[in-house]
Protein backbone atom coordinates (compact mmCIF):
# COMPACT_ATOMS: atom_id res chain seq x y z
CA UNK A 1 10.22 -0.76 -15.16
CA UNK A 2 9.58 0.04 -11.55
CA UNK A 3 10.31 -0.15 -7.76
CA UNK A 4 8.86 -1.72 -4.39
CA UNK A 5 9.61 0.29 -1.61
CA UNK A 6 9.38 -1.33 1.94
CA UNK A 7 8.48 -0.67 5.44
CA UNK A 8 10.19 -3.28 7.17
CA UNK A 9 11.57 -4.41 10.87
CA UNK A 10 14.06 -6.49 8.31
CA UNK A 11 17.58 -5.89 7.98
CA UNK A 12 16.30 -7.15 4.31
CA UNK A 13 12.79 -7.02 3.34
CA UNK A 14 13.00 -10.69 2.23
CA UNK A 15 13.79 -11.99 5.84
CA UNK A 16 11.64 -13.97 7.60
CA UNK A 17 11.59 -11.97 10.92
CA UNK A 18 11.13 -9.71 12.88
CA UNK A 19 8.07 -9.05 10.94
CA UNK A 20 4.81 -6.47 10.84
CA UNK A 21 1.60 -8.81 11.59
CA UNK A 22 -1.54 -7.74 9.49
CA UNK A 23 -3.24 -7.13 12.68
CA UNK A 24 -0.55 -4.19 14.13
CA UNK A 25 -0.88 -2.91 10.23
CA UNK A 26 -4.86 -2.52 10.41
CA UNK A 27 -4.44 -1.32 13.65
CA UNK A 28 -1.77 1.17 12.76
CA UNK A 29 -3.92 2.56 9.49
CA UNK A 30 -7.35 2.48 11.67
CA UNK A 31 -5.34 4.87 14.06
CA UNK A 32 -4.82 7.26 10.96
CA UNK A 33 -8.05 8.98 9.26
CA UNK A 34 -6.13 9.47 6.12
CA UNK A 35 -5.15 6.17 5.66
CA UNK A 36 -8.46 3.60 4.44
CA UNK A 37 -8.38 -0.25 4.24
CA UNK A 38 -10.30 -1.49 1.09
CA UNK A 39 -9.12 -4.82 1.11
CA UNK A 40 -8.63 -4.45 -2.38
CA UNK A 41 -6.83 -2.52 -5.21
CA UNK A 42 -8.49 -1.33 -8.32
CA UNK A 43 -7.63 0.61 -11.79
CA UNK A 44 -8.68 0.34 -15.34
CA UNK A 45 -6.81 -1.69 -17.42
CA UNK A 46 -5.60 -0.63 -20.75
CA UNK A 47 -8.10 -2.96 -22.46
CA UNK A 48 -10.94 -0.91 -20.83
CA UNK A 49 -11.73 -3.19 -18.38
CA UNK A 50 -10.87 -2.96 -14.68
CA UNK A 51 -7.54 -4.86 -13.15
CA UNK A 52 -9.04 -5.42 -9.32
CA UNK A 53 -6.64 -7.46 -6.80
CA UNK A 54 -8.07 -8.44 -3.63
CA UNK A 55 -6.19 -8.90 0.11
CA UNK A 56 -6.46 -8.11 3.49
CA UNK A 57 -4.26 -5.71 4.00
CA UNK A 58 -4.45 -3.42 0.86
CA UNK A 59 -5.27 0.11 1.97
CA UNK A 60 -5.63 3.39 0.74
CA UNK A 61 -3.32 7.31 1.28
CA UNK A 62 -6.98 9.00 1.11
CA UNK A 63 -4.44 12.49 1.72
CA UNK A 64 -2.48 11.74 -1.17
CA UNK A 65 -2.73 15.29 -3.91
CA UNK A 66 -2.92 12.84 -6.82
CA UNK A 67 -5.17 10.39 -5.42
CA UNK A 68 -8.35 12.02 -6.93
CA UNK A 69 -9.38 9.15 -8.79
CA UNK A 70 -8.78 5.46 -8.71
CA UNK A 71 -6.40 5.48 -11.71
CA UNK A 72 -3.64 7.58 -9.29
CA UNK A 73 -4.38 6.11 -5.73
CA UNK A 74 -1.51 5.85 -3.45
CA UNK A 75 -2.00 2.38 -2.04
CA UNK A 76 -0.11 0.91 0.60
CA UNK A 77 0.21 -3.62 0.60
CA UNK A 78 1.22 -5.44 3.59
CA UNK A 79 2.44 -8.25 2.09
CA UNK A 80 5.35 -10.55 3.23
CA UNK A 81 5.16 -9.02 6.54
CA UNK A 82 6.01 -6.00 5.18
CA UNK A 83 3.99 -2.72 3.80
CA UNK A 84 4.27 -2.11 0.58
CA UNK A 85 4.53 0.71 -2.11
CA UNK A 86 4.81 0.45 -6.09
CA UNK A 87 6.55 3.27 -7.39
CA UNK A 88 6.23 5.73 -4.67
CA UNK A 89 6.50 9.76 -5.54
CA UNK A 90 8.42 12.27 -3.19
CA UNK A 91 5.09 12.95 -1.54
CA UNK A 92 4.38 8.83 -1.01
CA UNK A 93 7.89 8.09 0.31
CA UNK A 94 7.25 11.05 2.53
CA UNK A 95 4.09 9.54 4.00
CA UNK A 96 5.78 6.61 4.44
């Protein structure tokens, strides 16, 4: 089991408005040289193949301690008008 955890203008994450537009978010993380858009999110899957998810606004914590590899990446979604993390550490939620 595990957790979202959203940066939101939303009294709840699931409102429509006020929301972040993609564009403020890419212009946000292009404003912050530790922070990389990809476009796209990528691990390997427990079969041995790779699980690869593709959007606009999927980007990358390149400062993250644990982010060495692909497997442990701290990535960051705007999705839903709202940036995303899935089960953020102490060290994510503080970046956040």
């Amino acid at each position: 089991m595990g957790y979202d955890l959203h940066i939101t203008r939303k009294a709840n994450w699931f409102d429509a408005s006020p929301s972040i537009a993609l564009d403020e978010w890419l212009e946000y993380v292009a404003s912050d040289p530790e922070i990389q858009h990809d476009g796209f999110a990528e691990t390997p899957a427990a079969d041995g193949g790779v699980l690869r998810v593709e959007q606009a606004g999927i980007c990358v914590w390149k400062g993250y301690s644990r982010g060495e590899n692909r497997e442990n990446a701290a990535w960051l979604w705007w999705s839903g008008d709202n940036i995303v993390v899935k089960n953020p550490d102490q060290e994510i939620r503080r970046k956040m």
